[in-house]
PDB file of N, CA and C in Angstrom:
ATOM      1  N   UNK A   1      40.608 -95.731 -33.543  1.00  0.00           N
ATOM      2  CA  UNK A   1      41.313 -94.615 -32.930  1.00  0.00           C
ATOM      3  C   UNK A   1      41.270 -93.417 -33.859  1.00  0.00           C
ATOM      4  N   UNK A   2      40.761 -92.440 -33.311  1.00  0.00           N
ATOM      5  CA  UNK A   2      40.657 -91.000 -34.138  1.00  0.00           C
ATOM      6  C   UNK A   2      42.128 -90.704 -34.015  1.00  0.00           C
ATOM      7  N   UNK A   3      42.631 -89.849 -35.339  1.00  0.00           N
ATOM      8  CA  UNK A   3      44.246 -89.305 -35.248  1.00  0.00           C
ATOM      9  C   UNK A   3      43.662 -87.703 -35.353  1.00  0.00           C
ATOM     10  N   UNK A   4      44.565 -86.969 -35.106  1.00  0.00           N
ATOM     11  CA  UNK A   4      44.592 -85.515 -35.176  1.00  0.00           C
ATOM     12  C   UNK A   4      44.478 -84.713 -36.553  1.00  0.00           C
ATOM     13  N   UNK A   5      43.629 -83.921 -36.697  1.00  0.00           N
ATOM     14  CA  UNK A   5      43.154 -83.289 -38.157  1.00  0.00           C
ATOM     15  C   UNK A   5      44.290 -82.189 -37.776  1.00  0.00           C
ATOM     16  N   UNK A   6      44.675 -81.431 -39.257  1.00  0.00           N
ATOM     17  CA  UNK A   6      46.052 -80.517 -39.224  1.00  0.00           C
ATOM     18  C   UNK A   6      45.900 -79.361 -38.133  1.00  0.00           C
ATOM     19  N   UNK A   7      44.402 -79.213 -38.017  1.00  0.00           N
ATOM     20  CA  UNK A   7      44.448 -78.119 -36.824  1.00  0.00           C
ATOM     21  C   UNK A   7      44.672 -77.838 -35.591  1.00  0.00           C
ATOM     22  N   UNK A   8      44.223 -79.212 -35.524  1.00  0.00           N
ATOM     23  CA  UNK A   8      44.666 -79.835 -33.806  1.00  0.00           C
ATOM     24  C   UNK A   8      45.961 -80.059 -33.496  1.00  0.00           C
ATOM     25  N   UNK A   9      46.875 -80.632 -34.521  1.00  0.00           N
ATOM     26  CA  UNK A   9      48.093 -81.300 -34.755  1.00  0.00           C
ATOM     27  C   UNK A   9      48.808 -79.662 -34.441  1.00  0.00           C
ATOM     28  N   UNK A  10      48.232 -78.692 -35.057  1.00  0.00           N
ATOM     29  CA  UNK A  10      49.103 -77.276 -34.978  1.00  0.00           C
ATOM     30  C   UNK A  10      48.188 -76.382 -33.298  1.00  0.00           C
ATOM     31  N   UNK A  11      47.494 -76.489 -33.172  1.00  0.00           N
ATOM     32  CA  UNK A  11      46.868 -76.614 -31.824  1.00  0.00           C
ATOM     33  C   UNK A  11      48.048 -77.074 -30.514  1.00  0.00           C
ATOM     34  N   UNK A  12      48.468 -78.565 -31.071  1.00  0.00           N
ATOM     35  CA  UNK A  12      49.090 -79.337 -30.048  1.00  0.00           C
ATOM     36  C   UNK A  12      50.380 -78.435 -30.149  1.00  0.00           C
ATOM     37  N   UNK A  13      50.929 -78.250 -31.055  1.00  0.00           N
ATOM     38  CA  UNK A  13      52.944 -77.869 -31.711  1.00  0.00           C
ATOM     39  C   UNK A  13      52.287 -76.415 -30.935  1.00  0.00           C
ATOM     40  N   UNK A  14      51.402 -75.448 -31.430  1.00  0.00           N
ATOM     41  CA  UNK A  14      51.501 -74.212 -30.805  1.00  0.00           C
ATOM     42  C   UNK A  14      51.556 -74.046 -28.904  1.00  0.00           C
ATOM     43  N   UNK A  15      50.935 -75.135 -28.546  1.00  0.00           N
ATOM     44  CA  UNK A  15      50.996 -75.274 -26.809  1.00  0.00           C
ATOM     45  C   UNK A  15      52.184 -75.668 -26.499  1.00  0.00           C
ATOM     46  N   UNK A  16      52.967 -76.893 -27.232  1.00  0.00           N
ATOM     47  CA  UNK A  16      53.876 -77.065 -26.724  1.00  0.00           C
ATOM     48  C   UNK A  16      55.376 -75.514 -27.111  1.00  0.00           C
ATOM     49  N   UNK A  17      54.965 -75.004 -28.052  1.00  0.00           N
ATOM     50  CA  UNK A  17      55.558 -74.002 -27.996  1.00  0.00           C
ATOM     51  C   UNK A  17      55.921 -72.742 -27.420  1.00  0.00           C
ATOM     52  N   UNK A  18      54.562 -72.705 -26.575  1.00  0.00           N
ATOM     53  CA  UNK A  18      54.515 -71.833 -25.550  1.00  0.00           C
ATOM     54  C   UNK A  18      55.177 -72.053 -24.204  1.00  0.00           C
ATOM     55  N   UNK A  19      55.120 -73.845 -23.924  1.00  0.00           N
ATOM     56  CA  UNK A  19      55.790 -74.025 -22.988  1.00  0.00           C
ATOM     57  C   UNK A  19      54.707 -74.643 -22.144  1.00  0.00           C
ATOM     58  N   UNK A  20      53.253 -75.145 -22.963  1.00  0.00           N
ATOM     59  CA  UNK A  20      51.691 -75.663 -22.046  1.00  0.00           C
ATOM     60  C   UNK A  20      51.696 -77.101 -22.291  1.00  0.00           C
ATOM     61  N   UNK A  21      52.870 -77.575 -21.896  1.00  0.00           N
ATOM     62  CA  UNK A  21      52.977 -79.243 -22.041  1.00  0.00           C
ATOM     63  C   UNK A  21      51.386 -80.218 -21.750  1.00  0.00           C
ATOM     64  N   UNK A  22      50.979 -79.560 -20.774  1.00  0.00           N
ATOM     65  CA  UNK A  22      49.396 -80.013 -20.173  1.00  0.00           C
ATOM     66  C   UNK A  22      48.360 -79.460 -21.224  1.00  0.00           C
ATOM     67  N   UNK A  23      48.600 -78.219 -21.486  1.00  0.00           N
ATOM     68  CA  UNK A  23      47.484 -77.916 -22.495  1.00  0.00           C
ATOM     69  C   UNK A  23      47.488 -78.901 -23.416  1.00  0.00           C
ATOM     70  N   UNK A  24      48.960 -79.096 -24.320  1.00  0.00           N
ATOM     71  CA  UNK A  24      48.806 -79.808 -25.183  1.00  0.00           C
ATOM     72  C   UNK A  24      48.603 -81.368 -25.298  1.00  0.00           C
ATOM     73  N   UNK A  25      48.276 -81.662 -24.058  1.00  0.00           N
ATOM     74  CA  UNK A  25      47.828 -83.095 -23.452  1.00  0.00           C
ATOM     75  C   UNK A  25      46.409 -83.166 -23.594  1.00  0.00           C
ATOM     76  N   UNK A  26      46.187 -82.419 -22.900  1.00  0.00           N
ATOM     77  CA  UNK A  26      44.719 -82.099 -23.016  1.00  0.00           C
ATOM     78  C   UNK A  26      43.913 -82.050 -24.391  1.00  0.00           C
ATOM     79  N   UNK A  27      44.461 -80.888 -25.342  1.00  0.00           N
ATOM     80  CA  UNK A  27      43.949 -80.841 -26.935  1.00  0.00           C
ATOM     81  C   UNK A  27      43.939 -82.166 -27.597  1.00  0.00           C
ATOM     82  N   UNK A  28      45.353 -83.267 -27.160  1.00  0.00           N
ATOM     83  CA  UNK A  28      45.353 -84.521 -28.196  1.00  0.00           C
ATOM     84  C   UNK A  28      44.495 -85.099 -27.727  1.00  0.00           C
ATOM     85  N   UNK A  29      44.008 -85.611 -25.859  1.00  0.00           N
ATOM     86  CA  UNK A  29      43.105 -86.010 -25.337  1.00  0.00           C
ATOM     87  C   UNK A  29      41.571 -85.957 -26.055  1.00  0.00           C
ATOM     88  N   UNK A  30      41.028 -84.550 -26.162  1.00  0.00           N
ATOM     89  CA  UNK A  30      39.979 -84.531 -26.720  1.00  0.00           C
ATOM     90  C   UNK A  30      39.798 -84.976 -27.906  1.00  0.00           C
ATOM     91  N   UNK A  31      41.031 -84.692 -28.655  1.00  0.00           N
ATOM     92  CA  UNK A  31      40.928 -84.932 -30.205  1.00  0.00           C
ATOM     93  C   UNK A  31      40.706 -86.670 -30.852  1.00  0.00           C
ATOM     94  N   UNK A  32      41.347 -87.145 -29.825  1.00  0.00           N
ATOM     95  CA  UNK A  32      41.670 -88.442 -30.605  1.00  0.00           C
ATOM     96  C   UNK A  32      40.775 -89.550 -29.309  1.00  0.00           C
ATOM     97  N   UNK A  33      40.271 -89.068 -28.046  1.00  0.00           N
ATOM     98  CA  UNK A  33      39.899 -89.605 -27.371  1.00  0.00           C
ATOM     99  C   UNK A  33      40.647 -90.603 -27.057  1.00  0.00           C
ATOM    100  N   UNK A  34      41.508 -90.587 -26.782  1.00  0.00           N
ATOM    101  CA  UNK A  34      42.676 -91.475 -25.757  1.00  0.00           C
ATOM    102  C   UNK A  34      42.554 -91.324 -24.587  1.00  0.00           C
ATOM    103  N   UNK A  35      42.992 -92.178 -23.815  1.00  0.00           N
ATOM    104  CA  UNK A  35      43.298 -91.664 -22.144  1.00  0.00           C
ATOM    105  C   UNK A  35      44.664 -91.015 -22.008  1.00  0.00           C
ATOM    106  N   UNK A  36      44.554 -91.055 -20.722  1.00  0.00           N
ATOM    107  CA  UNK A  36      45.551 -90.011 -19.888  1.00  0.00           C
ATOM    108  C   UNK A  36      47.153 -90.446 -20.798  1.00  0.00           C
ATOM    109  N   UNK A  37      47.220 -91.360 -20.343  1.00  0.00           N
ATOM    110  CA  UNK A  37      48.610 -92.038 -20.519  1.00  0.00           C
ATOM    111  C   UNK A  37      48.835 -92.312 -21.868  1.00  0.00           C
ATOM    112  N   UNK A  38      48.062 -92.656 -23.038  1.00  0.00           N
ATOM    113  CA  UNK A  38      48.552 -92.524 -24.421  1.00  0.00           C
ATOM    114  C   UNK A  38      48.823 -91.115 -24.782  1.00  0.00           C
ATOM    115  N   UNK A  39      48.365 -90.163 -24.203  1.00  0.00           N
ATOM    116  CA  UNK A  39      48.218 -88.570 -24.848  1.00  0.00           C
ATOM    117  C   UNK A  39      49.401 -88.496 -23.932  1.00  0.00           C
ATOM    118  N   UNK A  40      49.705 -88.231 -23.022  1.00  0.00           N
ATOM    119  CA  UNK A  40      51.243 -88.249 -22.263  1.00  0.00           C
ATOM    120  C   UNK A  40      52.257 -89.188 -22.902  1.00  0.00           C
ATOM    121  N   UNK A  41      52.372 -89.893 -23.296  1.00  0.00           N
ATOM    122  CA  UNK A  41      53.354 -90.752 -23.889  1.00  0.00           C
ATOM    123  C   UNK A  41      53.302 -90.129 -25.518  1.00  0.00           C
ATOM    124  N   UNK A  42      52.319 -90.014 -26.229  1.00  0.00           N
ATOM    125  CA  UNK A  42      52.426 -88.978 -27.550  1.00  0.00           C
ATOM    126  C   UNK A  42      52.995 -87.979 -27.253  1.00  0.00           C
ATOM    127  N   UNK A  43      52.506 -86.860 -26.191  1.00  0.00           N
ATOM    128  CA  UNK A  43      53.022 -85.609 -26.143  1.00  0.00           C
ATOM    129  C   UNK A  43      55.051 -85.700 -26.304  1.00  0.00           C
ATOM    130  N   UNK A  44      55.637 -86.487 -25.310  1.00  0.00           N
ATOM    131  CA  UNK A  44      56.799 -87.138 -24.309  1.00  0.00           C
ATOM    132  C   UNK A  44      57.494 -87.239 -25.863  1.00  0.00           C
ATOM    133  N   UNK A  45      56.378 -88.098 -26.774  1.00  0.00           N
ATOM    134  CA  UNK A  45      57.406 -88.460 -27.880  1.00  0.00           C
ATOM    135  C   UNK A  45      57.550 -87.346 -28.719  1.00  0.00           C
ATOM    136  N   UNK A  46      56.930 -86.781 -29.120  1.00  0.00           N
ATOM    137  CA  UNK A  46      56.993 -85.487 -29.728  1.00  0.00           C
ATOM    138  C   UNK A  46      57.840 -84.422 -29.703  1.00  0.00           C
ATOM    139  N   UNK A  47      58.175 -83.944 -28.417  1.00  0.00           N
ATOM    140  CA  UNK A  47      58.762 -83.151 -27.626  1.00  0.00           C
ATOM    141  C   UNK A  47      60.461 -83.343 -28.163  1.00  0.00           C
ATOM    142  N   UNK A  48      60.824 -84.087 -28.211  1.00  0.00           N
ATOM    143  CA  UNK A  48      62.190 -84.038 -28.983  1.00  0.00           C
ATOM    144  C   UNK A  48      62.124 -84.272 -30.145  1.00  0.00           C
ATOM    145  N   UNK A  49      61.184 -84.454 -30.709  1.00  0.00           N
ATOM    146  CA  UNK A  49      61.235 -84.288 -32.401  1.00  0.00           C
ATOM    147  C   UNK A  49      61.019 -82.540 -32.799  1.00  0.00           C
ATOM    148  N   UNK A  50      60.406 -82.172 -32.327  1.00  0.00           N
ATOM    149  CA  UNK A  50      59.991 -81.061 -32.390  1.00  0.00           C
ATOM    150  C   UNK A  50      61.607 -80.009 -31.742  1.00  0.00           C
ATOM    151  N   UNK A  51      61.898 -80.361 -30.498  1.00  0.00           N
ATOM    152  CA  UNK A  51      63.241 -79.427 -30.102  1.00  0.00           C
ATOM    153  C   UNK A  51      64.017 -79.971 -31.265  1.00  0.00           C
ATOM    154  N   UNK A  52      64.093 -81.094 -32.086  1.00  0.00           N
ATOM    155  CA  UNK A  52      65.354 -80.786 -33.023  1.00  0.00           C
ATOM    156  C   UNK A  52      65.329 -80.576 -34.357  1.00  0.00           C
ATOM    157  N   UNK A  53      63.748 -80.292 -34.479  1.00  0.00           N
ATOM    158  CA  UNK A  53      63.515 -79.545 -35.849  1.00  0.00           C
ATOM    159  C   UNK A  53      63.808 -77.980 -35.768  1.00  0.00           C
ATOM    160  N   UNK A  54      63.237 -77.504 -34.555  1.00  0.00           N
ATOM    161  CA  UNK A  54      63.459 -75.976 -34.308  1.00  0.00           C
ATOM    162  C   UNK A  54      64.068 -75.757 -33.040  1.00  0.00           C
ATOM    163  N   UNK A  55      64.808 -75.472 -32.474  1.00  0.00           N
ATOM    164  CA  UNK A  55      65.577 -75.813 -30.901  1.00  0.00           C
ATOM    165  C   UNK A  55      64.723 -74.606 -30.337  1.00  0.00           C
ATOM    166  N   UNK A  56      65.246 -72.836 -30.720  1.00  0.00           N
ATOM    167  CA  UNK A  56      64.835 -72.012 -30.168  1.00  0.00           C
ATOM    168  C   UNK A  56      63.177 -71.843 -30.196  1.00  0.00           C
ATOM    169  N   UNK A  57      62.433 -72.094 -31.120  1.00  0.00           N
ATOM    170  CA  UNK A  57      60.854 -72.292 -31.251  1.00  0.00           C
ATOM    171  C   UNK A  57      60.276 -72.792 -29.839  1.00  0.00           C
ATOM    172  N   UNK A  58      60.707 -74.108 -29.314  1.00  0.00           N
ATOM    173  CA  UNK A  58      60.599 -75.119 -28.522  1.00  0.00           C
ATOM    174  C   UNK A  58      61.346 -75.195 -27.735  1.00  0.00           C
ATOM    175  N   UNK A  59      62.145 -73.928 -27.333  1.00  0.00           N
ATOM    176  CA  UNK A  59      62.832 -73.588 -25.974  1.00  0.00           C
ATOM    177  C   UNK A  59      62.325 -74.030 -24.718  1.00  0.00           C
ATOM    178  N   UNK A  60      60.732 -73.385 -24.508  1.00  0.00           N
ATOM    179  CA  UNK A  60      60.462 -73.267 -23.670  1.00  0.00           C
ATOM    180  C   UNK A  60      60.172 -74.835 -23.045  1.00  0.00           C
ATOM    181  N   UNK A  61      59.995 -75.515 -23.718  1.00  0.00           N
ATOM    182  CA  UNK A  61      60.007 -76.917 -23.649  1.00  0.00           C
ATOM    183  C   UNK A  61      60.327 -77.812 -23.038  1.00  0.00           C
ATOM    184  N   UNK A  62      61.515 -77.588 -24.152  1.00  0.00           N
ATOM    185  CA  UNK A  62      63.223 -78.372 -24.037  1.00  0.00           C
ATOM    186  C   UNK A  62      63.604 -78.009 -22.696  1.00  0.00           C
ATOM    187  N   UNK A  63      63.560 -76.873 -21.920  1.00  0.00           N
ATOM    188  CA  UNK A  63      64.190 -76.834 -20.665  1.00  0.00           C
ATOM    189  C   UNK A  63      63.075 -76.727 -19.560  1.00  0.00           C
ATOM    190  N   UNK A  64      62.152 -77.420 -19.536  1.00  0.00           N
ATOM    191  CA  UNK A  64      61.242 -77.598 -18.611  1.00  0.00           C
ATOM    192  C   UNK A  64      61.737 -78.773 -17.740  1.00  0.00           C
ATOM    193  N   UNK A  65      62.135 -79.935 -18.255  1.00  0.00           N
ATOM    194  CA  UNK A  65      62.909 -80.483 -17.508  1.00  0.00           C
ATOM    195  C   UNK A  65      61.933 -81.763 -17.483  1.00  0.00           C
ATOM    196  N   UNK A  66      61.601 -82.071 -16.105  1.00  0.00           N
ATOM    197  CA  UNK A  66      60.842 -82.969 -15.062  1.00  0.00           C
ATOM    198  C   UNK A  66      59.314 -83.155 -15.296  1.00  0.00           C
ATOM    199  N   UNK A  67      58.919 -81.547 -15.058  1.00  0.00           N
ATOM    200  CA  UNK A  67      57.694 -81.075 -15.174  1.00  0.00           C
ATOM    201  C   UNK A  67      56.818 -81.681 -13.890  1.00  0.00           C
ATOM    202  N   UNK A  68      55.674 -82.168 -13.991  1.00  0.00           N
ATOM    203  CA  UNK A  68      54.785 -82.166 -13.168  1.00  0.00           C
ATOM    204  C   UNK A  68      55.383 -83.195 -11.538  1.00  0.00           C
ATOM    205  N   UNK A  69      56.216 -84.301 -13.003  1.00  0.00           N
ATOM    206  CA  UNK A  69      56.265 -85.256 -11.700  1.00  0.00           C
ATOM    207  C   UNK A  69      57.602 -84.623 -10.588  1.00  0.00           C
ATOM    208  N   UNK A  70      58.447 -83.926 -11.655  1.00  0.00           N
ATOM    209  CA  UNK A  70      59.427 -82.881 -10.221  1.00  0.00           C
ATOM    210  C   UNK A  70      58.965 -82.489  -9.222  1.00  0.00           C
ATOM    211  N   UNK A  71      57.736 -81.454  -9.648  1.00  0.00           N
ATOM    212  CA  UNK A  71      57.045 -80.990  -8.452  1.00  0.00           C
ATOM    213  C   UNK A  71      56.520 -81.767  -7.531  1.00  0.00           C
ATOM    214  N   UNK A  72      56.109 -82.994  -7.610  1.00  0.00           N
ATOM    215  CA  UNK A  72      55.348 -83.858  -7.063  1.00  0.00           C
ATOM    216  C   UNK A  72      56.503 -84.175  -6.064  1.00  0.00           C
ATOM    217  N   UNK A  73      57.501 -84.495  -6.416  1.00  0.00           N
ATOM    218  CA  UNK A  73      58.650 -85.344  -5.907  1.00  0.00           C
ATOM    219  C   UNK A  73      59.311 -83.924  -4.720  1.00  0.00           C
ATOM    220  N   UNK A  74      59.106 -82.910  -5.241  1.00  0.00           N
ATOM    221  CA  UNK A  74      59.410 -81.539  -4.356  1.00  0.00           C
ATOM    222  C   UNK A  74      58.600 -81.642  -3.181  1.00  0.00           C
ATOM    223  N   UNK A  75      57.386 -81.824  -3.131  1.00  0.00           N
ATOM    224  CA  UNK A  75      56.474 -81.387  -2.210  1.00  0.00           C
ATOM    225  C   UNK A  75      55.885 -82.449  -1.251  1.00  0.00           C
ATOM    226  N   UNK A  76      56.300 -83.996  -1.856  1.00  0.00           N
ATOM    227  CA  UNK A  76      56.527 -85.119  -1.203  1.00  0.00           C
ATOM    228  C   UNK A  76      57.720 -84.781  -0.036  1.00  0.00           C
ATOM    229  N   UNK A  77      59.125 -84.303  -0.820  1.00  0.00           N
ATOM    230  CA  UNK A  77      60.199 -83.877   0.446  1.00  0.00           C
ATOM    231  C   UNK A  77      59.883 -82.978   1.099  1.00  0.00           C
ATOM    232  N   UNK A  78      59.437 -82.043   1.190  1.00  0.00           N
ATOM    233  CA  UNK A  78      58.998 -81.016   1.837  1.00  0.00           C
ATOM    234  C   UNK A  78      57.914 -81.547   2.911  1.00  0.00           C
ATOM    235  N   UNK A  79      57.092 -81.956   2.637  1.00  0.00           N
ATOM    236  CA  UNK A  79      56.096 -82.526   3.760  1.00  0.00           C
ATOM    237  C   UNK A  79      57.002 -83.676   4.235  1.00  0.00           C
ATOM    238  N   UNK A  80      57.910 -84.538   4.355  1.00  0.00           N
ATOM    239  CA  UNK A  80      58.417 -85.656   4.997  1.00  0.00           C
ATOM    240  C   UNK A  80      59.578 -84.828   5.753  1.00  0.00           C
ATOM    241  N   UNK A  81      59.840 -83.486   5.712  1.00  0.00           N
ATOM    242  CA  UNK A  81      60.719 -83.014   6.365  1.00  0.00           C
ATOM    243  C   UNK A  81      60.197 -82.208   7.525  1.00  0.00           C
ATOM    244  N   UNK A  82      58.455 -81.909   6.948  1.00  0.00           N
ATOM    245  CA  UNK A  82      57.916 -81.119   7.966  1.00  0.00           C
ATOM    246  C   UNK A  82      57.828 -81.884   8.866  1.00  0.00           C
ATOM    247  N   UNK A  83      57.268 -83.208   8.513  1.00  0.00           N
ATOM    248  CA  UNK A  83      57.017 -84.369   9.354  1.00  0.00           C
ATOM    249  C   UNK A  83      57.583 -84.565  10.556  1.00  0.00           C
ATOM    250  N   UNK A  84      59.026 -84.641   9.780  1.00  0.00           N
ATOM    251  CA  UNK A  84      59.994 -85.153  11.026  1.00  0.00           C
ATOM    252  C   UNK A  84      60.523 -83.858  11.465  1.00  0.00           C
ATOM    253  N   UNK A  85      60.377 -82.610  11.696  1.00  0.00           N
ATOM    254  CA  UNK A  85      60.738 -81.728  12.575  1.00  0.00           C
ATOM    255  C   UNK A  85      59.487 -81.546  13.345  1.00  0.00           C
ATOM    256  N   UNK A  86      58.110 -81.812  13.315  1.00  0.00           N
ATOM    257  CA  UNK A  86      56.972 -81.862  14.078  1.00  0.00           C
ATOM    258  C   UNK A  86      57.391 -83.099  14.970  1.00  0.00           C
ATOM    259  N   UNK A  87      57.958 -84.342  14.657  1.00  0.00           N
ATOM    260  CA  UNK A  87      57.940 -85.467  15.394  1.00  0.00           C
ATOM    261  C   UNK A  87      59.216 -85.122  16.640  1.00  0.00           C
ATOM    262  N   UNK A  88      60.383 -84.165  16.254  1.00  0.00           N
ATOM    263  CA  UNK A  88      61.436 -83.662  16.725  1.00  0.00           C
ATOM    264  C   UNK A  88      60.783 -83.157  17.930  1.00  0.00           C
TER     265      UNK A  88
END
């Protein structure tokens, strides 16, 4: 398993700082050649180490919330509601 050289490692901390949770999925992805789900479960762990070294740095972060799978779960209700007012 390849680990992250300091550039990548600050690569990853600068995306998640911006608030590019996916970007920075993506950068560990390439770097270390993991799949989907180890680089998501790294990122996941990170993410509160990082909000409680610097809170405001990693704002944008910290209050993202849900993230991808919220939306997913949004637009699942939304189509099962269209559903049943088309079936209405």
């Amino acid at each position: 398993m390849k680990t992250l050289s300091d550039e990548e490692m600050e690569a990853v901390v600068a995306a998640l700082a911006d608030g590019r949770k996916i970007e920075a999925i993506k950068i560990y992805r390439e770097a270390t050649e993991q799949g989907l789900k180890d680089a998501k479960e790294f990122i996941e762990a990170l993410i509160p180490k990082l909000v409680e070294k610097d809170p405001e740095r990693y704002e944008k972060i910290a209050k993202s919330g849900g993230g991808c799978s919220s939306l997913i779960v949004f637009a699942v209700l939304i189509l099962a509601a269209g559903a049943a007012v088309l079936q209405a």
